[in-house]
C-alpha atoms as a PDB file:
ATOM      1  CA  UNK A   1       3.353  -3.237 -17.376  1.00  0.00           C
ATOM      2  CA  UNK A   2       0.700  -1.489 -15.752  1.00  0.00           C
ATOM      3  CA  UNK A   3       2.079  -1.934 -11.541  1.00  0.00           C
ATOM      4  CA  UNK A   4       4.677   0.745 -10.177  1.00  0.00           C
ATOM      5  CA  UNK A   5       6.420   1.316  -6.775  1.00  0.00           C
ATOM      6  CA  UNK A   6       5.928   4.588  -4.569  1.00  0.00           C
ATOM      7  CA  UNK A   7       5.815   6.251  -1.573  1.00  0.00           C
ATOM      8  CA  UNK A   8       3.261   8.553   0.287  1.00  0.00           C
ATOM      9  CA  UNK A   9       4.437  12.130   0.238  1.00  0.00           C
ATOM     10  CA  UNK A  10       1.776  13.809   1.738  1.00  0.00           C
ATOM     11  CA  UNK A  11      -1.815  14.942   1.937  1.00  0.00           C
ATOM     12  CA  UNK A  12      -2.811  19.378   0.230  1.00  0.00           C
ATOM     13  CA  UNK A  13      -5.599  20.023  -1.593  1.00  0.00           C
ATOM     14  CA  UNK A  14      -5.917  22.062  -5.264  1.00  0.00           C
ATOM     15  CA  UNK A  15      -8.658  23.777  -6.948  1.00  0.00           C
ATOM     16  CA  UNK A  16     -10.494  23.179  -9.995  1.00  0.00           C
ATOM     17  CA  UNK A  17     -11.798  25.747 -13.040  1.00  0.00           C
ATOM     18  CA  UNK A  18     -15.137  26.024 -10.865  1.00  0.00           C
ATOM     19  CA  UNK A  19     -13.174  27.519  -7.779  1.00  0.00           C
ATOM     20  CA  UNK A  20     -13.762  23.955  -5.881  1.00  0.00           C
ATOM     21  CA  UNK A  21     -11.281  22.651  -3.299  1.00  0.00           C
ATOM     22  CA  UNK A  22     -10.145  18.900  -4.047  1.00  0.00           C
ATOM     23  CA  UNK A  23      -8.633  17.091  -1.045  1.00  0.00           C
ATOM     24  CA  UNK A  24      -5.340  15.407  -2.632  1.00  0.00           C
ATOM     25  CA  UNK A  25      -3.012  12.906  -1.493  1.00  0.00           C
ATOM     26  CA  UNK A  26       0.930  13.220  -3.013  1.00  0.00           C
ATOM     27  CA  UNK A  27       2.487  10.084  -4.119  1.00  0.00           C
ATOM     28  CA  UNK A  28       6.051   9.988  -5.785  1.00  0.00           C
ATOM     29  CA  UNK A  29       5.965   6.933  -8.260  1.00  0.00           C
ATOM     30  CA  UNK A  30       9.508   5.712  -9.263  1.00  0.00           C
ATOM     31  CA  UNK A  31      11.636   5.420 -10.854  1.00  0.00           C
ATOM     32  CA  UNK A  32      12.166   2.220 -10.204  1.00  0.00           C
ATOM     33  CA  UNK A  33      15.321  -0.220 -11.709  1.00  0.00           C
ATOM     34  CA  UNK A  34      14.000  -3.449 -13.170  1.00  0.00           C
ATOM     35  CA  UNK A  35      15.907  -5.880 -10.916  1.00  0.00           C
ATOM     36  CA  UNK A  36      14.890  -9.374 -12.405  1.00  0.00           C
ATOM     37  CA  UNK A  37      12.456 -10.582 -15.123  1.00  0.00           C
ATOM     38  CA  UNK A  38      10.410 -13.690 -15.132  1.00  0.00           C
ATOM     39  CA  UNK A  39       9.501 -14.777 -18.723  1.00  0.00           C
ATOM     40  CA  UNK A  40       7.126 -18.111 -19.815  1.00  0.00           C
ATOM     41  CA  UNK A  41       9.733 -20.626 -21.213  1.00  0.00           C
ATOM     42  CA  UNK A  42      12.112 -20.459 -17.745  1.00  0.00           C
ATOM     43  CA  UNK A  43       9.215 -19.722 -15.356  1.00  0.00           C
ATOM     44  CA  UNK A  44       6.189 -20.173 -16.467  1.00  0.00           C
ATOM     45  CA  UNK A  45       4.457 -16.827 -16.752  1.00  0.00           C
ATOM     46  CA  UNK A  46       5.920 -13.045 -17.507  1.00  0.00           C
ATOM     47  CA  UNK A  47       6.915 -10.431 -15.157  1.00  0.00           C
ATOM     48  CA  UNK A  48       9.038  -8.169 -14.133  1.00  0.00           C
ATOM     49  CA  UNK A  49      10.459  -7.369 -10.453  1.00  0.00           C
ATOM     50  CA  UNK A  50      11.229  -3.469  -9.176  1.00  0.00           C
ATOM     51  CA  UNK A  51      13.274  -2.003  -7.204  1.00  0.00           C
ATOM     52  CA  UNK A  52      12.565   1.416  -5.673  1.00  0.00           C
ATOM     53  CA  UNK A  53      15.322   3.238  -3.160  1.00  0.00           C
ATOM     54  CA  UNK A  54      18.405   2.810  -3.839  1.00  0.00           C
ATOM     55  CA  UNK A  55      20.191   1.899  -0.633  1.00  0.00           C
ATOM     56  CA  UNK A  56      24.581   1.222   0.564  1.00  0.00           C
ATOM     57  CA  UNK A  57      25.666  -2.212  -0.414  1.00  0.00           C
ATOM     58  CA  UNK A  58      26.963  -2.155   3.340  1.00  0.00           C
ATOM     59  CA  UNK A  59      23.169  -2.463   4.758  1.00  0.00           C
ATOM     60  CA  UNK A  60      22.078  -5.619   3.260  1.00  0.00           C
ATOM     61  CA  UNK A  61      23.120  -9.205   4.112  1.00  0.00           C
ATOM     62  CA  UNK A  62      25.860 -11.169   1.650  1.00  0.00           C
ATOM     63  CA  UNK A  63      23.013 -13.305  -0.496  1.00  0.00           C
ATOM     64  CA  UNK A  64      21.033  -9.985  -1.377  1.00  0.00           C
ATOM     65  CA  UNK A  65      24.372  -8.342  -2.103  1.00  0.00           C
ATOM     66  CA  UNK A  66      25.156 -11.602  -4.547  1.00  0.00           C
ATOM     67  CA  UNK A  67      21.612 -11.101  -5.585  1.00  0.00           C
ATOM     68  CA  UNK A  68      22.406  -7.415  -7.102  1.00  0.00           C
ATOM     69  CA  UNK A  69      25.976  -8.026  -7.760  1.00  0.00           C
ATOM     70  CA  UNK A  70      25.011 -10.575 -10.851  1.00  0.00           C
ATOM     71  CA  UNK A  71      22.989  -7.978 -12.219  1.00  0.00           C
ATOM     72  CA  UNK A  72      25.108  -5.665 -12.042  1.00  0.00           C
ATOM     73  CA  UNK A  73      22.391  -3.206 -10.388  1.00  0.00           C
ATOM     74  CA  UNK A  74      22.909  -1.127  -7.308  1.00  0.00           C
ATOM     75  CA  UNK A  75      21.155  -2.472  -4.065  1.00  0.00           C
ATOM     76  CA  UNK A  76      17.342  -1.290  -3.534  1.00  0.00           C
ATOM     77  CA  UNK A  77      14.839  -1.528  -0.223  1.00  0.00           C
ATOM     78  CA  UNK A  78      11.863  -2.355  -2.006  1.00  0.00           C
ATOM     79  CA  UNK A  79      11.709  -4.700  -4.063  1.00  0.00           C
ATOM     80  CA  UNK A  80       7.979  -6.118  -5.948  1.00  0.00           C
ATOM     81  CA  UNK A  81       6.936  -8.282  -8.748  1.00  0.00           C
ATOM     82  CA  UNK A  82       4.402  -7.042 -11.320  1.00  0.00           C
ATOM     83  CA  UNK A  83       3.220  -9.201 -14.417  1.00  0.00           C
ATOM     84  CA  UNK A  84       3.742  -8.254 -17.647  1.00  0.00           C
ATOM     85  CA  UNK A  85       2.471  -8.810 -21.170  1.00  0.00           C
ATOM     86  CA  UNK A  86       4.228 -11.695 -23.394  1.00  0.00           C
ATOM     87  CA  UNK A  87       4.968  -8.974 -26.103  1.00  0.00           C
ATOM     88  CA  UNK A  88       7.463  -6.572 -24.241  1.00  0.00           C
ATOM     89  CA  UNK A  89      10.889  -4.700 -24.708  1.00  0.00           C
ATOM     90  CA  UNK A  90      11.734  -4.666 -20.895  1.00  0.00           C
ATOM     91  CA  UNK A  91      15.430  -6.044 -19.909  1.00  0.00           C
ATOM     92  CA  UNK A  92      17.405  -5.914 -16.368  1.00  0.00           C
ATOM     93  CA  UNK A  93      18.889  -3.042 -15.353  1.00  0.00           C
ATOM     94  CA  UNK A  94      16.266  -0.774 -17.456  1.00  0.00           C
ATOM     95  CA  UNK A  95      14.674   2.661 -15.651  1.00  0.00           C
ATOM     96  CA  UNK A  96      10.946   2.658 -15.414  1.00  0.00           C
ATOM     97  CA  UNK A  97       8.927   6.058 -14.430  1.00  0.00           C
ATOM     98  CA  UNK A  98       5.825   7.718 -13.655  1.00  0.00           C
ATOM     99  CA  UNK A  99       5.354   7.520 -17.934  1.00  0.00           C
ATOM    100  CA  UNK A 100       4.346   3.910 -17.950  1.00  0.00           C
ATOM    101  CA  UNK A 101       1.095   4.878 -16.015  1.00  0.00           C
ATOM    102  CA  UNK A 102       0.825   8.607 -17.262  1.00  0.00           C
ATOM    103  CA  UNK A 103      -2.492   7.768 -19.288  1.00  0.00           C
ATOM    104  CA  UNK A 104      -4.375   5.801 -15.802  1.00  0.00           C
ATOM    105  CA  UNK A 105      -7.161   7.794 -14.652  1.00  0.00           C
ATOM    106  CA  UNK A 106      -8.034   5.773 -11.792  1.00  0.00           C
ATOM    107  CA  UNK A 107      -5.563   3.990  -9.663  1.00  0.00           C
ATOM    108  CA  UNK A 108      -5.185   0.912  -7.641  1.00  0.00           C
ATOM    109  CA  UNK A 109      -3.252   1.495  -4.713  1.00  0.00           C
ATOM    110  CA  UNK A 110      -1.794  -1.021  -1.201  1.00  0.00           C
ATOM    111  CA  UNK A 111      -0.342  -0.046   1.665  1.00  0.00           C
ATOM    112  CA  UNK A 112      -0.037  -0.704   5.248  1.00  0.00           C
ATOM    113  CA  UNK A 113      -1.957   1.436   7.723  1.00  0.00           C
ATOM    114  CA  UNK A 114      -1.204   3.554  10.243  1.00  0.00           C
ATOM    115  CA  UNK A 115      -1.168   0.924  13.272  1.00  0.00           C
ATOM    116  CA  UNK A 116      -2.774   2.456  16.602  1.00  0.00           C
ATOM    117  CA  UNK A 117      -1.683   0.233  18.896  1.00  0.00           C
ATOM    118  CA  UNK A 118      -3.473  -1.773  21.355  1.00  0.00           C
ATOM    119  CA  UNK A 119      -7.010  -1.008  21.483  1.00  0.00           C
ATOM    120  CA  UNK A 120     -10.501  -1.505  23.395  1.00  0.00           C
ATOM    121  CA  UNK A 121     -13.558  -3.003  21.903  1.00  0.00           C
ATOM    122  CA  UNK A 122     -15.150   0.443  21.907  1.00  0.00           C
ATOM    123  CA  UNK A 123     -12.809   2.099  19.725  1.00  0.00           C
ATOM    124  CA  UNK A 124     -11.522  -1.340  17.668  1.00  0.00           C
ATOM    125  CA  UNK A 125     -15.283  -2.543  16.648  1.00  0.00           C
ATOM    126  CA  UNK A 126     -17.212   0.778  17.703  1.00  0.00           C
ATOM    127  CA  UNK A 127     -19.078  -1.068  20.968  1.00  0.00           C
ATOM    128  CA  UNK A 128     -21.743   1.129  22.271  1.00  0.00           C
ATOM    129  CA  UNK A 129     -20.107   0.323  25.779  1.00  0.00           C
ATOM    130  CA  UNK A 130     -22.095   0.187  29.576  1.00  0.00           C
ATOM    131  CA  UNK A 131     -24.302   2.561  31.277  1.00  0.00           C
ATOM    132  CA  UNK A 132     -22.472   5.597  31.974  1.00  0.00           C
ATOM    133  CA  UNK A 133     -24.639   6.688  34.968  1.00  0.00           C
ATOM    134  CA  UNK A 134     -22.969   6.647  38.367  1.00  0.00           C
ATOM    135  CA  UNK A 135     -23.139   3.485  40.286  1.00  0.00           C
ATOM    136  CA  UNK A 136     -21.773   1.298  37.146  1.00  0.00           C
ATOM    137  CA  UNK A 137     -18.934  -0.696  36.848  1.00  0.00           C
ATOM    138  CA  UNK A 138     -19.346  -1.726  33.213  1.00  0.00           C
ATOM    139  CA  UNK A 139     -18.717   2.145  31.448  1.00  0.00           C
ATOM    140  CA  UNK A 140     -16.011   0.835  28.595  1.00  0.00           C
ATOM    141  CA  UNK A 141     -15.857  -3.088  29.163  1.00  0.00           C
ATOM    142  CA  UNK A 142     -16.442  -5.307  26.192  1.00  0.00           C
ATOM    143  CA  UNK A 143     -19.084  -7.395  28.068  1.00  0.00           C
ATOM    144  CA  UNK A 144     -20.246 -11.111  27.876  1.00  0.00           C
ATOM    145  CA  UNK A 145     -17.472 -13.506  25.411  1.00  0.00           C
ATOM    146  CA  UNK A 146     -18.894 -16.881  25.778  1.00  0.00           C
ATOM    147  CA  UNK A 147     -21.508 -18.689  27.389  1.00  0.00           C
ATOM    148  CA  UNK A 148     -21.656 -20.866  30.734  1.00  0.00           C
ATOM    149  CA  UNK A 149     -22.535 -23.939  29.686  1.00  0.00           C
ATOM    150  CA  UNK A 150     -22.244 -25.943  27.026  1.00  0.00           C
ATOM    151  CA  UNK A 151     -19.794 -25.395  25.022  1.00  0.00           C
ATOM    152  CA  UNK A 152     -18.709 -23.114  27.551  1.00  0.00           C
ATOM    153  CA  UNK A 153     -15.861 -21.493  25.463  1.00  0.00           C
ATOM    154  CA  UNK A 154     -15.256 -17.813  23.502  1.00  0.00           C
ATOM    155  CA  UNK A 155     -16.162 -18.558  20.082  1.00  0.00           C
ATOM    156  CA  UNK A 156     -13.664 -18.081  17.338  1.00  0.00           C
ATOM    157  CA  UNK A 157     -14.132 -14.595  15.767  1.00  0.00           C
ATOM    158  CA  UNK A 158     -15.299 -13.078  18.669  1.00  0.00           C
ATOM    159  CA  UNK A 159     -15.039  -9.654  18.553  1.00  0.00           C
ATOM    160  CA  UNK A 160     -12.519  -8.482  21.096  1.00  0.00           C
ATOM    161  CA  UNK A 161     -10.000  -5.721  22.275  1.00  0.00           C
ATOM    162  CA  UNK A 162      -6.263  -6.309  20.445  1.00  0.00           C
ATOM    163  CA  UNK A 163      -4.433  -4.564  17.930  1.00  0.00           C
ATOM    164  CA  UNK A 164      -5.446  -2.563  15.786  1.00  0.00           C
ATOM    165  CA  UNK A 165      -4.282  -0.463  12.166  1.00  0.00           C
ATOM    166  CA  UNK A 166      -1.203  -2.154  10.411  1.00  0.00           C
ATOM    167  CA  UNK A 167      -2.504  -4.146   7.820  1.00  0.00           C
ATOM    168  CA  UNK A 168      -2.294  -4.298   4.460  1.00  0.00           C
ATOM    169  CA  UNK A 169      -5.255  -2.402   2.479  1.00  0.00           C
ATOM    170  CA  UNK A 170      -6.050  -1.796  -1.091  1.00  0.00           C
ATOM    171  CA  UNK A 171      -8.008   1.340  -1.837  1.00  0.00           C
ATOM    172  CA  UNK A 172      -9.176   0.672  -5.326  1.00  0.00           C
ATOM    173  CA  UNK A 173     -10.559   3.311  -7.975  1.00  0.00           C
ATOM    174  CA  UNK A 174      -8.799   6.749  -6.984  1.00  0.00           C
ATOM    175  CA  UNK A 175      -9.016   9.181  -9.515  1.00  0.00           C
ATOM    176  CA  UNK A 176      -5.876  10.827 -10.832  1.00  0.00           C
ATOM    177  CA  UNK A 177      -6.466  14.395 -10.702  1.00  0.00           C
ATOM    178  CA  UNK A 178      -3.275  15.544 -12.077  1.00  0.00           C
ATOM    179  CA  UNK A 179       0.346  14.114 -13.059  1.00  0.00           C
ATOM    180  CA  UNK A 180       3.790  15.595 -12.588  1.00  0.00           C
ATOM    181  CA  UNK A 181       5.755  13.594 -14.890  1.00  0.00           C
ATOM    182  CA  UNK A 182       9.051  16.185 -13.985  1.00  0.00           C
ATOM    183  CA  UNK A 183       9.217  14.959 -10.860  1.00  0.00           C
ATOM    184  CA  UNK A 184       7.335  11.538 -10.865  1.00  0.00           C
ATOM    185  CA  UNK A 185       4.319  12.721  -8.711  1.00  0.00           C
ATOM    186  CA  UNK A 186       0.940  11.730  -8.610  1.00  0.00           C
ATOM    187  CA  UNK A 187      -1.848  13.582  -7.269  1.00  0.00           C
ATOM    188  CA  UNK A 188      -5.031  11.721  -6.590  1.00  0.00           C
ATOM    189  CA  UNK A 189      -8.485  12.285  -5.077  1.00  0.00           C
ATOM    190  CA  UNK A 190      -8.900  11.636  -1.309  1.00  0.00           C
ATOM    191  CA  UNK A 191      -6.461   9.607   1.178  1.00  0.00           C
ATOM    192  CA  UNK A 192      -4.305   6.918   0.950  1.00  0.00           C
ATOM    193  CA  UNK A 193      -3.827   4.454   3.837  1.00  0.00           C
ATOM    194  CA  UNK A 194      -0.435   5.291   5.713  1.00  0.00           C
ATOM    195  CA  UNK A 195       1.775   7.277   7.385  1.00  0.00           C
ATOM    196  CA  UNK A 196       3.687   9.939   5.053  1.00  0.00           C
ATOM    197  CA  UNK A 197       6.833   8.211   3.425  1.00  0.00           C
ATOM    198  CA  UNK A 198       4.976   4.553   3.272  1.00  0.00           C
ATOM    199  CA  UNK A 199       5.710   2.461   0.172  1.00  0.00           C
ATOM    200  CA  UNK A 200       2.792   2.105  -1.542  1.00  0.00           C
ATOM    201  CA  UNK A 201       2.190  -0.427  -5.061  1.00  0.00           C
ATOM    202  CA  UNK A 202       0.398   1.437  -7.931  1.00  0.00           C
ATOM    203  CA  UNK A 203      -1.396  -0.672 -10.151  1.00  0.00           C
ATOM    204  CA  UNK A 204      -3.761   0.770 -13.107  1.00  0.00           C
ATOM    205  CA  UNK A 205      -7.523   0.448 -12.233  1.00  0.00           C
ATOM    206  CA  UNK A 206      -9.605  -1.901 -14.558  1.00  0.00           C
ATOM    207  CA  UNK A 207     -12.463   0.910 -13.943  1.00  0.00           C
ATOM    208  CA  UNK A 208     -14.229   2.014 -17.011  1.00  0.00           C
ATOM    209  CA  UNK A 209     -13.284   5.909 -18.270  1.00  0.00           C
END
């Protein structure tokens, strides 16, 4: 198995032998319960599903709390899928740790963003925006959407104001700078999309050493 779950502790920085300053971002990695397993006679392929957090029994509805109950496994909030090779010695109930991607030096990682609310097109798709001498009426406005004749209609994919942040990113490649397998932490090089506590999905980086 080479997929774990986590969450976003933070962002420091350490230094290396030369004296330089790495910027760091903290990620606790497990342990995780292994809630369910998929194998290739019953389902057709092999994996495993995690659970990360254990939460009260109390907080989740009666088919979840069936769900746990015939596995004999306390309740968890996150729960995520990862494949697995045919040859493995994995069973329900089993503890999984920071140890089953202690030798990854680069690391896949998803999240969700930060979300920043509704935004303009200035600050959503960088818009150079209107003249900003006095007399204009057009200083942050997003400008012409369509056309006035035919078709006569906003094209789909137009670039407008609307949401923006909250979506689901991979940042692919960060290097694992150091490991602290005592306390399931992971420190790797530069950020990682989200807010500090977000659960984030580890998955070992295909990237050649």
């Amino acid at each position: 198995m080479e997929g774990l779950i986590g969450r976003k502790i933070g962002m420091t920085q350490i230094f290396d032998e030369k004296g330089f300053a790495i910027p760091v971002t903290i990620i606790e990695a497990g342990p995780c319960s292994i809630v369910d397993k998929k194998t290739s006679e019953k389902d057709g392929y092999e994996a495993v599903q995690l659970g990360f957090i254990e939460i009260n029994k109390k907080k989740i509805n009666s088919p979840m709390k069936g769900y746990f109950e015939k596995r004999k496994i306390k309740p968890c909030k996150i729960l995520k899928e990862f494949r697995i090779n045919e040859k493995n010695d994995y069973n329900i109930g089993d503890i999984v740790n920071i140890g089953i991607l202690k030798e990854a030096k680069y690391l896949n990682i998803t999240s969700i963003s930060i979300g920043k609310g509704f935004q303009g097109t200035m600050k959503r798709h960088n818009f150079s925006g209107g003249p900003s001498s006095h007399g204009s009426t057009s200083h942050r406005k997003p400008g012409s959407i369509g056309m006035c004749v035919k078709p006569g209609e906003t094209k789909k994919g137009q670039k407008m104001a609307g949401r923006t942040g909250g979506k689901r990113i991979t940042v692919r490649n960060l290097e694992v700078v150091k490991i602290n397998e005592e306390n399931n932490l992971f420190f790797v090089k530069g950020a990682v999309p989200g807010h500090k506590n977000t659960i984030l999905f580890l998955k070992k980086s295909k990237k050649a050493v």
